[in-house]
C-alpha atoms as a PDB file:
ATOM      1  CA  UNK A   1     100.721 -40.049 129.154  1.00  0.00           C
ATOM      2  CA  UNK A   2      97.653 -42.183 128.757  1.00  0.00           C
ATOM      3  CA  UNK A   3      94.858 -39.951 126.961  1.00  0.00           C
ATOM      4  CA  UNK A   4      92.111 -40.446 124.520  1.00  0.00           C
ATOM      5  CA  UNK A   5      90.260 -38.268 122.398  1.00  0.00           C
ATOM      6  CA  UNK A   6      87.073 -37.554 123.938  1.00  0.00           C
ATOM      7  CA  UNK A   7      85.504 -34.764 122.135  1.00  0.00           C
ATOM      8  CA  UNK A   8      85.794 -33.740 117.962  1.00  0.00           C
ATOM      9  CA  UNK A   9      83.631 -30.269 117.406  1.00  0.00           C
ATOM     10  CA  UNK A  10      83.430 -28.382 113.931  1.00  0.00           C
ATOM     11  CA  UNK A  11      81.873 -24.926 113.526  1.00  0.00           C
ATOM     12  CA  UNK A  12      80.712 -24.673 109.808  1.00  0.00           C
ATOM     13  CA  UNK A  13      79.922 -20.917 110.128  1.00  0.00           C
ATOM     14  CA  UNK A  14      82.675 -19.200 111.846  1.00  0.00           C
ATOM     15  CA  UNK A  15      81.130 -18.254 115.499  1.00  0.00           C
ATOM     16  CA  UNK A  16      77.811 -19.038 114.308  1.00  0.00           C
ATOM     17  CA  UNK A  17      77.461 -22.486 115.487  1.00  0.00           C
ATOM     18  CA  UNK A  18      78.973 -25.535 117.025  1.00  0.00           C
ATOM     19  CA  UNK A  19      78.459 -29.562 116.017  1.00  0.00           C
ATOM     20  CA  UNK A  20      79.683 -32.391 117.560  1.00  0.00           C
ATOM     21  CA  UNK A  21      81.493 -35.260 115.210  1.00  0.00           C
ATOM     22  CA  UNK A  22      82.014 -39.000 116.170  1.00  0.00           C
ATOM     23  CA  UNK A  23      85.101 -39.132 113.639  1.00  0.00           C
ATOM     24  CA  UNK A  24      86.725 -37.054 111.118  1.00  0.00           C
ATOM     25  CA  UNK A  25      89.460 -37.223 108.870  1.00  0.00           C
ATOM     26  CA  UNK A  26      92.289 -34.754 108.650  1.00  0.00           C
ATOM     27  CA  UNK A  27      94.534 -33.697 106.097  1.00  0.00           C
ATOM     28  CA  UNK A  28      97.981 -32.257 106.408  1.00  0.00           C
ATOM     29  CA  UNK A  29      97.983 -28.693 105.750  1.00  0.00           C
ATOM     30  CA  UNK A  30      94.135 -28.678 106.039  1.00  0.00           C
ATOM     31  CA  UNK A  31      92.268 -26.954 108.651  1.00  0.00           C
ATOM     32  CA  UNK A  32      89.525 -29.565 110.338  1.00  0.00           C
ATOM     33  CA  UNK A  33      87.197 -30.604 107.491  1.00  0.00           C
ATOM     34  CA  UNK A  34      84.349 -28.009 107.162  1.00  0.00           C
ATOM     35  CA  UNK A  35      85.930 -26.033 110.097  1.00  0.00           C
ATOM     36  CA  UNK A  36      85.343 -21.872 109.651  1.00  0.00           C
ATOM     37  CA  UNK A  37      84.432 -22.935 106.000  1.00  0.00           C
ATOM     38  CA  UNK A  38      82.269 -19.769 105.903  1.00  0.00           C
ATOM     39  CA  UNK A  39      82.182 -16.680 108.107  1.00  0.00           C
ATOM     40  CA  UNK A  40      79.763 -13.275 108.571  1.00  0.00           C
ATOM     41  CA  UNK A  41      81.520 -10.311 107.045  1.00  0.00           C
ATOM     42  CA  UNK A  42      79.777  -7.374 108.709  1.00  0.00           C
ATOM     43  CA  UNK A  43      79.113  -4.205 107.416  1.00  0.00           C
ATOM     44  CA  UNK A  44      82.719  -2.356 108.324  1.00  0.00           C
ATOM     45  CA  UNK A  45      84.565  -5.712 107.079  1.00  0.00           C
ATOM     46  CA  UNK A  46      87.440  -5.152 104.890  1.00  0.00           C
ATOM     47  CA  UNK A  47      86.956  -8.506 103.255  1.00  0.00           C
ATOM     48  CA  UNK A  48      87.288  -8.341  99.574  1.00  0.00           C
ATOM     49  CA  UNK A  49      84.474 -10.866  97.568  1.00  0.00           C
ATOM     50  CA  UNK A  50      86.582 -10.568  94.538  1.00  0.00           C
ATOM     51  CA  UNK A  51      89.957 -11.228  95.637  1.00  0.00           C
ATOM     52  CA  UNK A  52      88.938 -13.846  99.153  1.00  0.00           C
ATOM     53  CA  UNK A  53      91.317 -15.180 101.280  1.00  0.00           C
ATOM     54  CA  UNK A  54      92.096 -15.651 104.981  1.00  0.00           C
ATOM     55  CA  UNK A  55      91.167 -12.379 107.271  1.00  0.00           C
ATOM     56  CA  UNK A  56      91.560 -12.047 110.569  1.00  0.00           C
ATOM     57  CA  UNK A  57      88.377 -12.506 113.041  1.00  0.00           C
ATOM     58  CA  UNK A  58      87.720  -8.314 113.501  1.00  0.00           C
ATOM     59  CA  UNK A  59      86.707  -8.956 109.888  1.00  0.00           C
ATOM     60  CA  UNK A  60      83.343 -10.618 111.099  1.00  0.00           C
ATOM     61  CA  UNK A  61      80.760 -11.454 112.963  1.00  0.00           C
ATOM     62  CA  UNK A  62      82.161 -12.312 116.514  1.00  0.00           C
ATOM     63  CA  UNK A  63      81.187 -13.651 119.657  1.00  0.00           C
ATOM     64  CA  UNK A  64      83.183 -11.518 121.566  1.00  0.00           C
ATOM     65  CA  UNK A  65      81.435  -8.492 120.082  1.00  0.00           C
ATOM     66  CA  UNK A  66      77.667 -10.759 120.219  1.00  0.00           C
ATOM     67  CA  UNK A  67      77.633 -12.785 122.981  1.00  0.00           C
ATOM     68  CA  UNK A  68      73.973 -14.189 121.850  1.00  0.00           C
ATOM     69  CA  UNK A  69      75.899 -16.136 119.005  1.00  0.00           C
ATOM     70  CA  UNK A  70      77.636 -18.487 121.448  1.00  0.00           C
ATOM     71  CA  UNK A  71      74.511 -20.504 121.886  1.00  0.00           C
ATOM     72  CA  UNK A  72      73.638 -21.349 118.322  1.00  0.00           C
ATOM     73  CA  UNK A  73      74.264 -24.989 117.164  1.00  0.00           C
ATOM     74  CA  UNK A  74      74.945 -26.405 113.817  1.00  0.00           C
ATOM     75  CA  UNK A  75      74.045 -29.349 111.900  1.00  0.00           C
ATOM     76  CA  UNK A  76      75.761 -29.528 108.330  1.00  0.00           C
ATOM     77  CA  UNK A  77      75.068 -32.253 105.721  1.00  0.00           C
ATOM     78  CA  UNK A  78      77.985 -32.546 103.757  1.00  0.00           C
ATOM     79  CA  UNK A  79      76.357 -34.825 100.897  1.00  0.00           C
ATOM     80  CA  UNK A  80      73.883 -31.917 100.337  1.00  0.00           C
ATOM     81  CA  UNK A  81      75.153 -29.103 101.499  1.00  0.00           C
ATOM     82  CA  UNK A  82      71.993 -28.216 103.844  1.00  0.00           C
ATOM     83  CA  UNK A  83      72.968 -26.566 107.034  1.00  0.00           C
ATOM     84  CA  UNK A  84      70.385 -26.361 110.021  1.00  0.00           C
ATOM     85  CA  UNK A  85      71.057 -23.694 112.213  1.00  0.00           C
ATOM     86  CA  UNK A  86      69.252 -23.399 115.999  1.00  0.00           C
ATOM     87  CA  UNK A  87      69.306 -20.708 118.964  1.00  0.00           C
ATOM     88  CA  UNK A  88      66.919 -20.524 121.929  1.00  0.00           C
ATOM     89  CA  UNK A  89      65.905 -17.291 120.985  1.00  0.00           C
ATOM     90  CA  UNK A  90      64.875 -17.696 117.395  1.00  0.00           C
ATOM     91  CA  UNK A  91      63.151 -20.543 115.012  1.00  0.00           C
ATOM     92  CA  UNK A  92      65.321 -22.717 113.233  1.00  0.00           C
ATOM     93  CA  UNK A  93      66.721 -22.468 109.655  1.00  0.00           C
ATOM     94  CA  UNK A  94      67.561 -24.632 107.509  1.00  0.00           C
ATOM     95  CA  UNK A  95      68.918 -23.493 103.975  1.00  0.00           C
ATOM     96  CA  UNK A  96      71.844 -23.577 101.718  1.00  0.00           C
ATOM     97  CA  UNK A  97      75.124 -21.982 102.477  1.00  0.00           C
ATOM     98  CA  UNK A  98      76.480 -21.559  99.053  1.00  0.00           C
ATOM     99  CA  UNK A  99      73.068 -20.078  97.830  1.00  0.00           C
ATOM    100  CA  UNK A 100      71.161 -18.743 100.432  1.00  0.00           C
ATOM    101  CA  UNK A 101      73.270 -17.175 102.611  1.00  0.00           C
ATOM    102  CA  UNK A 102      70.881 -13.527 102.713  1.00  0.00           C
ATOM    103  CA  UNK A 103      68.718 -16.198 104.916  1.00  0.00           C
ATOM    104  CA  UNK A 104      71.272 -16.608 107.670  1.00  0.00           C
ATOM    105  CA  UNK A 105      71.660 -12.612 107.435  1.00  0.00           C
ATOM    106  CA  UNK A 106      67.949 -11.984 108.170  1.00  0.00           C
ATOM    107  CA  UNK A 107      68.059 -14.717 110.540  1.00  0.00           C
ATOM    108  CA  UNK A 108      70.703 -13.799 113.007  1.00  0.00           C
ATOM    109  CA  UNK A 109      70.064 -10.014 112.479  1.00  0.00           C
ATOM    110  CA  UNK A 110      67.568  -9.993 115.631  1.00  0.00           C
ATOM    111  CA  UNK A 111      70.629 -10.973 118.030  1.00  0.00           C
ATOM    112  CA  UNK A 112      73.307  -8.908 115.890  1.00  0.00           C
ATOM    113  CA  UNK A 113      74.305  -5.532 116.468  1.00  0.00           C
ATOM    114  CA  UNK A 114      71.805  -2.886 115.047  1.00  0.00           C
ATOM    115  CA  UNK A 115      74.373  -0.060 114.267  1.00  0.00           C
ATOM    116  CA  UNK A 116      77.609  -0.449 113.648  1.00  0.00           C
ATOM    117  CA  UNK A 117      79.003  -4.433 112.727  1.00  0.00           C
ATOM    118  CA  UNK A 118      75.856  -5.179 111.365  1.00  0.00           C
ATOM    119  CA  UNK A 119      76.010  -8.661 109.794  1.00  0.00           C
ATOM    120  CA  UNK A 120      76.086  -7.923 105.923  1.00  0.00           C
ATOM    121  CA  UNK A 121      76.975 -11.178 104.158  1.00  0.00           C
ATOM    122  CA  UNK A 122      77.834 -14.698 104.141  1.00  0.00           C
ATOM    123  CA  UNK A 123      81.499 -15.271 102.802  1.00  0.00           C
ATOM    124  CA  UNK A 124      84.344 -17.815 102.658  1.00  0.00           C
ATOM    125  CA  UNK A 125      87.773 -18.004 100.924  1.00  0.00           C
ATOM    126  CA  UNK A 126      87.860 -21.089  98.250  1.00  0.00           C
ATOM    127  CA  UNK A 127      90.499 -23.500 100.139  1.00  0.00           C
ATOM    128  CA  UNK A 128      91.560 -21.770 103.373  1.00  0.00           C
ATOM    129  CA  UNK A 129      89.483 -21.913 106.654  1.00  0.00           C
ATOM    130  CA  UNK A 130      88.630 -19.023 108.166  1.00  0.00           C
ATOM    131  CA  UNK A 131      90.340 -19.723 111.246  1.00  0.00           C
ATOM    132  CA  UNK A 132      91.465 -17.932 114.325  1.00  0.00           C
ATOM    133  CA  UNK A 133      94.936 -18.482 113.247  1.00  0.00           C
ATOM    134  CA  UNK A 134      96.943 -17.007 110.219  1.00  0.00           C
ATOM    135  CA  UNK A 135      97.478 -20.754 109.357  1.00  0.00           C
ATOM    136  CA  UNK A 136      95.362 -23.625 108.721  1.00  0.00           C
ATOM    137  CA  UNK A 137      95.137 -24.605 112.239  1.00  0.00           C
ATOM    138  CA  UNK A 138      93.078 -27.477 114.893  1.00  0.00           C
ATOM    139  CA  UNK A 139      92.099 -26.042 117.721  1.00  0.00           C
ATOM    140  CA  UNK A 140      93.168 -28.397 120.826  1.00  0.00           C
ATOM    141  CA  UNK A 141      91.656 -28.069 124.140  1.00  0.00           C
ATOM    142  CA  UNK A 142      92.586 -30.458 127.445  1.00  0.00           C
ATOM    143  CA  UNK A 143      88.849 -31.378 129.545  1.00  0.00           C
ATOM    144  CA  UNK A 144      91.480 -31.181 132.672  1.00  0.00           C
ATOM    145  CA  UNK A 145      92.056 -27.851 132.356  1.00  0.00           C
ATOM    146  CA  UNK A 146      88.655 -26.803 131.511  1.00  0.00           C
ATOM    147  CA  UNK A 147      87.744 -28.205 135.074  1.00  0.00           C
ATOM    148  CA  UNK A 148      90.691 -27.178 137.048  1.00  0.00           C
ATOM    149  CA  UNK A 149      89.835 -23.320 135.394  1.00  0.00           C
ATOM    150  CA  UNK A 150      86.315 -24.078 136.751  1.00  0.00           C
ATOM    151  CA  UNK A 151      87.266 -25.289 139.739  1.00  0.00           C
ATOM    152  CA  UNK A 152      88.944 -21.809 140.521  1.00  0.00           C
ATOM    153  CA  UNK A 153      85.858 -20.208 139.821  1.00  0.00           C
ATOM    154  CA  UNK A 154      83.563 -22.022 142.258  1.00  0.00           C
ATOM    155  CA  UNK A 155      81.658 -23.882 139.174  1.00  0.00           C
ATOM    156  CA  UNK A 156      80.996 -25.924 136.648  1.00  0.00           C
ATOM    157  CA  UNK A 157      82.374 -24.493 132.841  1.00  0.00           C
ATOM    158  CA  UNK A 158      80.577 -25.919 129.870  1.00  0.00           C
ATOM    159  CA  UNK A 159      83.280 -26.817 127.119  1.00  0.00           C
ATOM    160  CA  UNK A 160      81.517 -25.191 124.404  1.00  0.00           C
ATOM    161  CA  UNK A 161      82.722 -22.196 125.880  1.00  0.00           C
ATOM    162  CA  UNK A 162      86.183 -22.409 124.032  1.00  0.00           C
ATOM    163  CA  UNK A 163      85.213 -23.902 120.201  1.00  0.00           C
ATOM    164  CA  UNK A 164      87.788 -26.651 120.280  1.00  0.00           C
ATOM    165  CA  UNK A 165      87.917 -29.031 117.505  1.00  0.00           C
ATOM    166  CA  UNK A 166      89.418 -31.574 119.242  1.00  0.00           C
ATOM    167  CA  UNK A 167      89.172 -32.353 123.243  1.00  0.00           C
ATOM    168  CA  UNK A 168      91.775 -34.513 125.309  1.00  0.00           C
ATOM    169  CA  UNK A 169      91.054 -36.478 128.118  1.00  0.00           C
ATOM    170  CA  UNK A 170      93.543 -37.876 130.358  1.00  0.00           C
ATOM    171  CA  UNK A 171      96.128 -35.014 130.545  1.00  0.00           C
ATOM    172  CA  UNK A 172      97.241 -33.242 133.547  1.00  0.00           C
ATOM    173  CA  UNK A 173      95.443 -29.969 133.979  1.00  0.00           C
ATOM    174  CA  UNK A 174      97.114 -27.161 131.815  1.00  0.00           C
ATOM    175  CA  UNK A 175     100.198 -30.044 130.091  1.00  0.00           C
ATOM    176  CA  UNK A 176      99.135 -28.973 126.758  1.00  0.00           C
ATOM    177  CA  UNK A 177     100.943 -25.072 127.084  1.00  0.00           C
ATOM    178  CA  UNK A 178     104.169 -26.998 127.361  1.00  0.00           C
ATOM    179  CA  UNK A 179     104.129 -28.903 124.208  1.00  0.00           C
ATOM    180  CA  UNK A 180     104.448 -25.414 121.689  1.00  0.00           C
ATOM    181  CA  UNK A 181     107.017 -27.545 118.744  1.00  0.00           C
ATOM    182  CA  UNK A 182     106.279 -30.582 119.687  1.00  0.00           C
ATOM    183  CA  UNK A 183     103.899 -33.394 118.219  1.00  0.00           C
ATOM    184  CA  UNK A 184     100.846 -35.290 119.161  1.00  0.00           C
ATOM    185  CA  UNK A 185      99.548 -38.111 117.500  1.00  0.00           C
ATOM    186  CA  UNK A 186      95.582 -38.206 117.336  1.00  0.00           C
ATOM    187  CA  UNK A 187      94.300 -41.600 116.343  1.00  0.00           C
ATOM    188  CA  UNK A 188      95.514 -41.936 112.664  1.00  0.00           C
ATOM    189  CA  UNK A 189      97.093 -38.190 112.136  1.00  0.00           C
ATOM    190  CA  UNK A 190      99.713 -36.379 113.791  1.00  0.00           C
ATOM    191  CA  UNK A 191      99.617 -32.820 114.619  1.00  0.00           C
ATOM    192  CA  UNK A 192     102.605 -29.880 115.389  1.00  0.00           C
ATOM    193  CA  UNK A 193     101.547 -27.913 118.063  1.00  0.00           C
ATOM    194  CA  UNK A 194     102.530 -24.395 117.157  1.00  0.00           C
ATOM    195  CA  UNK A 195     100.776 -21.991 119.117  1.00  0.00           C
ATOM    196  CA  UNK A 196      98.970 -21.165 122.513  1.00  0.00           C
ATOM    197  CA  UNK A 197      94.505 -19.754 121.725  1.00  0.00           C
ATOM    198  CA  UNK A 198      94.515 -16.349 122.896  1.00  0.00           C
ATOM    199  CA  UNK A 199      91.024 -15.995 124.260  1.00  0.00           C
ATOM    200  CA  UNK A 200      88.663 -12.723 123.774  1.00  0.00           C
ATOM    201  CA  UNK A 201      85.130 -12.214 125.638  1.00  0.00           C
ATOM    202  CA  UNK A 202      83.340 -14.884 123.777  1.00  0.00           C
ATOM    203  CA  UNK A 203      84.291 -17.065 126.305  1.00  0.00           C
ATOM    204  CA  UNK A 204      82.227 -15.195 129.244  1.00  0.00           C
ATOM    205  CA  UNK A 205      79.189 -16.222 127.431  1.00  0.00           C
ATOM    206  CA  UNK A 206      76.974 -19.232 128.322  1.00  0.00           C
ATOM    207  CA  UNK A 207      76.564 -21.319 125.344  1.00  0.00           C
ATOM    208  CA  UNK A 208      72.803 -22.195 126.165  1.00  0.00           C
ATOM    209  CA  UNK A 209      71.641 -18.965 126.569  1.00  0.00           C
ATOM    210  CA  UNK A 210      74.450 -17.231 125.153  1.00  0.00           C
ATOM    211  CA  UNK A 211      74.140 -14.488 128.004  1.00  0.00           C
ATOM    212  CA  UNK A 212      77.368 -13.393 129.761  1.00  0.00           C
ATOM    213  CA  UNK A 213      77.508 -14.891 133.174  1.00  0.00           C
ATOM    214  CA  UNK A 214      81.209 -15.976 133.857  1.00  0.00           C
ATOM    215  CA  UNK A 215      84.649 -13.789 134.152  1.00  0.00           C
ATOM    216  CA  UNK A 216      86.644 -16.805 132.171  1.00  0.00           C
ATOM    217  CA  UNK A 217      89.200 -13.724 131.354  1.00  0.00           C
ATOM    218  CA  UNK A 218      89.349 -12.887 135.235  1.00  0.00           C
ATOM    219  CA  UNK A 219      90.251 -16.102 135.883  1.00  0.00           C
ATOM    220  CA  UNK A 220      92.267 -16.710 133.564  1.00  0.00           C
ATOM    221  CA  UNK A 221      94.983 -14.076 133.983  1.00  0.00           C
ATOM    222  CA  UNK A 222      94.176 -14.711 137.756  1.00  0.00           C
ATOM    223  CA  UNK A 223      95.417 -17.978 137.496  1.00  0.00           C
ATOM    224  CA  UNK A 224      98.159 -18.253 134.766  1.00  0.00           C
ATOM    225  CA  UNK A 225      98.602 -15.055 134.053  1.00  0.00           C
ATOM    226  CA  UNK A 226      97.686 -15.134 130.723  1.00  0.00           C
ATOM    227  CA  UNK A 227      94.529 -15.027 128.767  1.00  0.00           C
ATOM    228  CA  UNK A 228      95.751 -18.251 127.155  1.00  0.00           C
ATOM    229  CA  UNK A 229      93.819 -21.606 126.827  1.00  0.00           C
ATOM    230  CA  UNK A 230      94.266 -24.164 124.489  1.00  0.00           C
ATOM    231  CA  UNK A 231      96.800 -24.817 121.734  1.00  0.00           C
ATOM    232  CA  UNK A 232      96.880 -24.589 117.255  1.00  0.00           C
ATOM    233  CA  UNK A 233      97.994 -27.584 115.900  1.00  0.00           C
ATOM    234  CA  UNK A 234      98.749 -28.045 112.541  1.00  0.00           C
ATOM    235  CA  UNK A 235      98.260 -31.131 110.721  1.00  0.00           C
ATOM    236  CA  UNK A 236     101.479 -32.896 109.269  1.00  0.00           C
ATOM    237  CA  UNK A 237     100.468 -36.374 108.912  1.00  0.00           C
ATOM    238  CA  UNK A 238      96.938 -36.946 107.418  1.00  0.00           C
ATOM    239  CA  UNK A 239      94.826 -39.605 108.821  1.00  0.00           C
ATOM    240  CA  UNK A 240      91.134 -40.593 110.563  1.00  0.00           C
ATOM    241  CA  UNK A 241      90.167 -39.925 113.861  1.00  0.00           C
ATOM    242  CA  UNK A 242      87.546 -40.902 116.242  1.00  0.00           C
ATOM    243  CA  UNK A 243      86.234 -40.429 119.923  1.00  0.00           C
ATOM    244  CA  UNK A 244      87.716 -42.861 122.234  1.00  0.00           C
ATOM    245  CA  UNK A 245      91.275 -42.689 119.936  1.00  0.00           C
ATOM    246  CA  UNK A 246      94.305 -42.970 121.584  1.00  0.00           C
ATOM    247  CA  UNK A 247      96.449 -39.836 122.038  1.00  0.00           C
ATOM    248  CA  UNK A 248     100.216 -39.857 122.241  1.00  0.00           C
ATOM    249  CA  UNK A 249     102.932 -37.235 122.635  1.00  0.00           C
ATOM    250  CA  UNK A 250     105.367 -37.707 120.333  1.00  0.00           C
ATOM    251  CA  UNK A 251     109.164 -37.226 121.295  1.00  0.00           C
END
């Protein structure tokens, strides 16, 4: 297999944003730095702001439930902390996660729901990512199968759809479900894949206009017969990597 990194993606705000990264380094254990650092607790959550850890996603604010959240983008400044937030629909904000969050609550309210799983605060759990996963987990998607998917479909499917972290190029269309236990090395780190990305309705949505205009979930179970796409990894071997790194399965 000859492949190369061609993508890295982070999503400070769980579903509420994605940014592009020319490098990163991960750490064993560790989800992708900044990954699902925070999340939107809505106003049924369960999540507990004295005792916070790991939930899983019916907890908060979710694409699948608010399509319109699929096309905001992110830009997070690690040195200070600022995050700038943008969406088609509304002006952009810039504040300060870990002070400020009430901000991004007024802010996304106009595209939230109005009833029930109203957004209600801005959380996160002090060393554990708020991932999809019960595990600290990378997200690792395959551009071949994103295009062989679309090419079922009769179009073109914008990658942003599926919030990878980290996208592969050079693999056969749909390789990546048969490596569950085994290990890819990523530029400097290696990675255990452990577990196939069940996907929900988020994925129907465009992510410019964050409007649902494709049956991904159709397609999906049309095709493989699952509602599977992408893999978890889990990092065992810290280490940097970059776009353009070479990717290796392991034996």
């Amino acid at each position: 297999m000859t492949a190369r990194l061609a993508h890295i993606f982070r999503h400070p705000i769980k579903a509420h944003g994605r940014e592009e990264l020319a490098s990163v380094v991960l750490s064993a254990g560790q989800a992708l730095p900044w990954d699902r650092h925070w999340a939107v607790a809505h106003d049924l959550s369960k999540f507990d702001a004295l005792a916070p850890g790991w939930m899983p996603c019916i907890n908060f604010q979710r694409a699948a439930r608010t399509p319109a959240l699929m096309a905001i983008t992110a830009r997070f400044d690690e040195a200070t902390g600022q995050m700038t937030l943008m969406h088609p629909d509304l002006p952009v904000l810039t504040f300060f996660p870990e002070t400020e969050g009430a901000r991004l609550i007024d802010w996304v309210a106009p595209i939230s729901p109005q009833l029930r799983f109203r957004p209600a605060a801005l959380v996160r759990a002090p060393g554990r990512a708020m991932t999809d996963s019960a595990f600290p987990s990378v997200s690792i998607k395959n551009l071949a199968s994103n295009a062989a998917l679309g090419a079922t479909m009769g179009r073109d499917l914008s990658i942003d759809r599926w919030r990878g972290n980290l996208w592969l190029d050079g693999v056969e269309p749909w390789a990546e479900m048969r490596w569950l236990g085994r290990r890819l090395r990523v530029g400097g780190a290696v990675l255990e894949i452990r577990e196939k990305v069940g996907r929900c309705r988020a994925t129907m949505a465009d992510p410019e206009t964050g409007r649902i205009d494709a049956y991904t979930l159709d397609a999906l179970m049309e095709t493989r017969g699952a509602q599977d796409f992408g893999v978890f990894g889990v990092v065992v071997e810290s280490g940097p990597v970059a776009q353009g790194d070479k990717v290796e399965l392991l034996p």
